[in-house]
C-alpha atoms as a PDB file:
ATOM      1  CA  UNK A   1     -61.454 -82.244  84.949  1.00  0.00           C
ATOM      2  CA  UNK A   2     -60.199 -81.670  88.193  1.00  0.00           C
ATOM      3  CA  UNK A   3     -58.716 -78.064  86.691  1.00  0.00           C
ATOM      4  CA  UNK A   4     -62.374 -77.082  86.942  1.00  0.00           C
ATOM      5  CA  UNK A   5     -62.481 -77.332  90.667  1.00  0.00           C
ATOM      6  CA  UNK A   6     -60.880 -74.251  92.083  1.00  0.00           C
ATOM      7  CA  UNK A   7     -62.826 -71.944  89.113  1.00  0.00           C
ATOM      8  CA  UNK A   8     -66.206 -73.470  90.610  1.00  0.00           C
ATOM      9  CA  UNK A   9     -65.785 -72.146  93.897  1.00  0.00           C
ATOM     10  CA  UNK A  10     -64.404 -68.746  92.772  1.00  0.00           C
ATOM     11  CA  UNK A  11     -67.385 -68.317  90.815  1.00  0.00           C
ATOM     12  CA  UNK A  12     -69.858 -69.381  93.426  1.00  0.00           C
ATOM     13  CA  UNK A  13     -67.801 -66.468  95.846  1.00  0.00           C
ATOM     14  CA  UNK A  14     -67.822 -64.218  93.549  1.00  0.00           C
ATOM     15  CA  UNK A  15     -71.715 -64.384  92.968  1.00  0.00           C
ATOM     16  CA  UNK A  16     -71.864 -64.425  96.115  1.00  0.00           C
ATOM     17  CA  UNK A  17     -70.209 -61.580  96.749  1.00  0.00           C
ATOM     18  CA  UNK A  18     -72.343 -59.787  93.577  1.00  0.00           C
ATOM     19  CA  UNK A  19     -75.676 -60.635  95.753  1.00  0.00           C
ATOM     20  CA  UNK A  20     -74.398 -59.479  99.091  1.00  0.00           C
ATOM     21  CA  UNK A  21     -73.409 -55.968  96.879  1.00  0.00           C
ATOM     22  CA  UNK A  22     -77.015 -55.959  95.152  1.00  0.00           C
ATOM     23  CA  UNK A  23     -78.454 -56.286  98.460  1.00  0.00           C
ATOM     24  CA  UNK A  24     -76.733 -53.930 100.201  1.00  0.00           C
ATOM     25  CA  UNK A  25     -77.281 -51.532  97.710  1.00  0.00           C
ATOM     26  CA  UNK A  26     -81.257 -51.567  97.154  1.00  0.00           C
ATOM     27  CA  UNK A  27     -82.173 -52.181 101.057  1.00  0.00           C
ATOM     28  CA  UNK A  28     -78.887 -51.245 103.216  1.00  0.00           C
ATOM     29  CA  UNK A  29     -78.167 -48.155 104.769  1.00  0.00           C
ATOM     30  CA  UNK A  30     -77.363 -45.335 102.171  1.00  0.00           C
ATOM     31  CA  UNK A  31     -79.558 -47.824 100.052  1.00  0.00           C
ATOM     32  CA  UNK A  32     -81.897 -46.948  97.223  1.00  0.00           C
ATOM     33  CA  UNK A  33     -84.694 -46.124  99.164  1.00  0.00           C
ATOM     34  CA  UNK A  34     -82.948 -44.089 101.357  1.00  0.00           C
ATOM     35  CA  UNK A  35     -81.282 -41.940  98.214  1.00  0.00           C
ATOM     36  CA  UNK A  36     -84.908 -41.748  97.222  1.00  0.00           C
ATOM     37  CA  UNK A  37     -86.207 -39.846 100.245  1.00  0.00           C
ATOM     38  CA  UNK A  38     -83.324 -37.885 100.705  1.00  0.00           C
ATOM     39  CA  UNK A  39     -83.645 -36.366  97.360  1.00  0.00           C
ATOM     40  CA  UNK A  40     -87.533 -35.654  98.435  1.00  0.00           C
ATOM     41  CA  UNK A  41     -86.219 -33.604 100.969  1.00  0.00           C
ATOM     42  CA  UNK A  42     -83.826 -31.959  99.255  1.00  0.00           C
ATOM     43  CA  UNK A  43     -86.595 -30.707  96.604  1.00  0.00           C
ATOM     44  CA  UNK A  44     -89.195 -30.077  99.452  1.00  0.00           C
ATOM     45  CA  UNK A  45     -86.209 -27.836 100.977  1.00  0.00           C
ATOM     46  CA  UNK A  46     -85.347 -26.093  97.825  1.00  0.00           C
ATOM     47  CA  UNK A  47     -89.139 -24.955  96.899  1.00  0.00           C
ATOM     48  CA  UNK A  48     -88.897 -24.111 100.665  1.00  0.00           C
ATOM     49  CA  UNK A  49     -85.779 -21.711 100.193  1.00  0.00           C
ATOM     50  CA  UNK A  50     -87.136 -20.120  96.955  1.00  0.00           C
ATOM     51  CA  UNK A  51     -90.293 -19.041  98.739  1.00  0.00           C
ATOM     52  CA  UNK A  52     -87.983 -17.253 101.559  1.00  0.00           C
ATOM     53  CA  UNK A  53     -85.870 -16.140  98.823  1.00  0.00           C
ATOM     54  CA  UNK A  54     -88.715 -14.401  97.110  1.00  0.00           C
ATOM     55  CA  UNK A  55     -89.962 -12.939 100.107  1.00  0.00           C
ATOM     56  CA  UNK A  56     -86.644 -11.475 101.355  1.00  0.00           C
ATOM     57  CA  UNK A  57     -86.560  -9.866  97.630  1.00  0.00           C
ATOM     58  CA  UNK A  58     -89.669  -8.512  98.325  1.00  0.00           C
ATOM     59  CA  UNK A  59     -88.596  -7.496 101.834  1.00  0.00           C
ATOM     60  CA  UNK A  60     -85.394  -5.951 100.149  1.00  0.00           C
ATOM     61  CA  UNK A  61     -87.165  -4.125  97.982  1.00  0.00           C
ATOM     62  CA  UNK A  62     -89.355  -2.462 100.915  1.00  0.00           C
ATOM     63  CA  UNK A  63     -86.701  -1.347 103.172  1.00  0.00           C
ATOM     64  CA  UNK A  64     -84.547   0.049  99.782  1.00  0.00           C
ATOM     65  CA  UNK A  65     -88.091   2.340  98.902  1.00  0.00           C
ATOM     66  CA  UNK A  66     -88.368   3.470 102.693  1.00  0.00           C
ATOM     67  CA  UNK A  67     -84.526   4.419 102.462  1.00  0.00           C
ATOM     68  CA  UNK A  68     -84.632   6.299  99.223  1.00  0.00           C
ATOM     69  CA  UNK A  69     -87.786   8.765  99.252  1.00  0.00           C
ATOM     70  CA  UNK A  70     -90.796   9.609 101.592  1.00  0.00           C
ATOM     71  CA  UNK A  71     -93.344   8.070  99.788  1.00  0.00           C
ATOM     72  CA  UNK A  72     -92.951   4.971 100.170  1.00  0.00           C
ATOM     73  CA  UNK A  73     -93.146   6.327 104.405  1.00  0.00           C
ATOM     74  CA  UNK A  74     -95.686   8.321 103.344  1.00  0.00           C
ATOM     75  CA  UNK A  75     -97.961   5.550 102.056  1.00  0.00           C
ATOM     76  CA  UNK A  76     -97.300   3.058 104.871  1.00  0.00           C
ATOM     77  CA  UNK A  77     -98.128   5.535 107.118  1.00  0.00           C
ATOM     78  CA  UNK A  78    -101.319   6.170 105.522  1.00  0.00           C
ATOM     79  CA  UNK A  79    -102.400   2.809 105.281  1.00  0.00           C
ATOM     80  CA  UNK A  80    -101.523   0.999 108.244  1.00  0.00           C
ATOM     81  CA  UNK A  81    -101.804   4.249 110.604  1.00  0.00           C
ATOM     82  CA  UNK A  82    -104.834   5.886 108.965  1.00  0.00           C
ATOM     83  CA  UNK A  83    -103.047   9.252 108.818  1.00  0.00           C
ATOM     84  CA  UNK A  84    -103.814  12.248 106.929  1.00  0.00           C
ATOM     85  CA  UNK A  85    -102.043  15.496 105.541  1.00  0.00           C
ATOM     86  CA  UNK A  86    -103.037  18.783 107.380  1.00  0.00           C
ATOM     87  CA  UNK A  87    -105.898  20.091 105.059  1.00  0.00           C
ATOM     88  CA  UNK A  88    -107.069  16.981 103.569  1.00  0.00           C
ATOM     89  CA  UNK A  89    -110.524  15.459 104.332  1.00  0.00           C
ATOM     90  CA  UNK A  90    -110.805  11.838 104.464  1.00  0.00           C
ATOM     91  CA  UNK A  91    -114.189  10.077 103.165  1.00  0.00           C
ATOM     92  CA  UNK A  92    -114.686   6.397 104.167  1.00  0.00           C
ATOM     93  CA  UNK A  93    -117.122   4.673 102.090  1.00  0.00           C
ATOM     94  CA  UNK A  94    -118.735   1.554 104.014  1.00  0.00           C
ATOM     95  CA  UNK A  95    -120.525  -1.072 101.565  1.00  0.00           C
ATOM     96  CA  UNK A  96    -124.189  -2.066 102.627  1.00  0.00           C
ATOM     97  CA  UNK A  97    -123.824  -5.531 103.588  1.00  0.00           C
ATOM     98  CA  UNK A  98    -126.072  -7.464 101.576  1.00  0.00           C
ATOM     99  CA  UNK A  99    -129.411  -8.812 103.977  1.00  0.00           C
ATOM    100  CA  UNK A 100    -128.909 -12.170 105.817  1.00  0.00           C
ATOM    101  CA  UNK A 101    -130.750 -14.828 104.243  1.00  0.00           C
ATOM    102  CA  UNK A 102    -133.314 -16.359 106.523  1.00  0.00           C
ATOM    103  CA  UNK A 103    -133.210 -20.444 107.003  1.00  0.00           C
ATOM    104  CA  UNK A 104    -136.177 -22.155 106.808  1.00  0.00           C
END
């Protein structure tokens, strides 16, 4: 009986030592809930990137058409400058605006 003895207490340390792991790992520091968030922020960050990466592809893709030819100049310059070719005649066509309803 008294072989039992020393087992008994290396079983009560080593549960011991099991909850004081457990804890740790669901509510310490580098926990669970910490893993949790982090990996929120690491998807928040990567739909983040592939929006930038789409719109430096799209920027790419601007700067390679005003490299290569003149219309891609050709357009910008029409659109954001209003410019026209000598010769041309430019018709802008305004929309009525529909009448203002009245409150009562």
């Amino acid at each position: 009986m008294k072989l039992r003895h020393p087992y008994r207490w290396l079983v009560v340390g080593l549960i011991g030592l099991l909850i004081g792991l457990q804890t740790k790992l669901w509510f310490g520091q580098g926990g669970r809930p910490e893993v949790q968030h982090l990996q929120e922020r690491v998807a928040t960050q990567k739909r983040a990137n592939a929006e930038l990466h789409k719109r430096n592809d799209a920027l790419a893709a601007d700067v390679e058409d005003l490299k290569s030819g003149t219309e891609a100049i050709e357009e910008r310059v029409r659109s954001e400058l209003g410019m026209i070719k000598p010769g041309e005649v430019f018709y802008q066509v305004i929309e009525p605006e529909p009448p203002a309803k009245e409150s009562e």
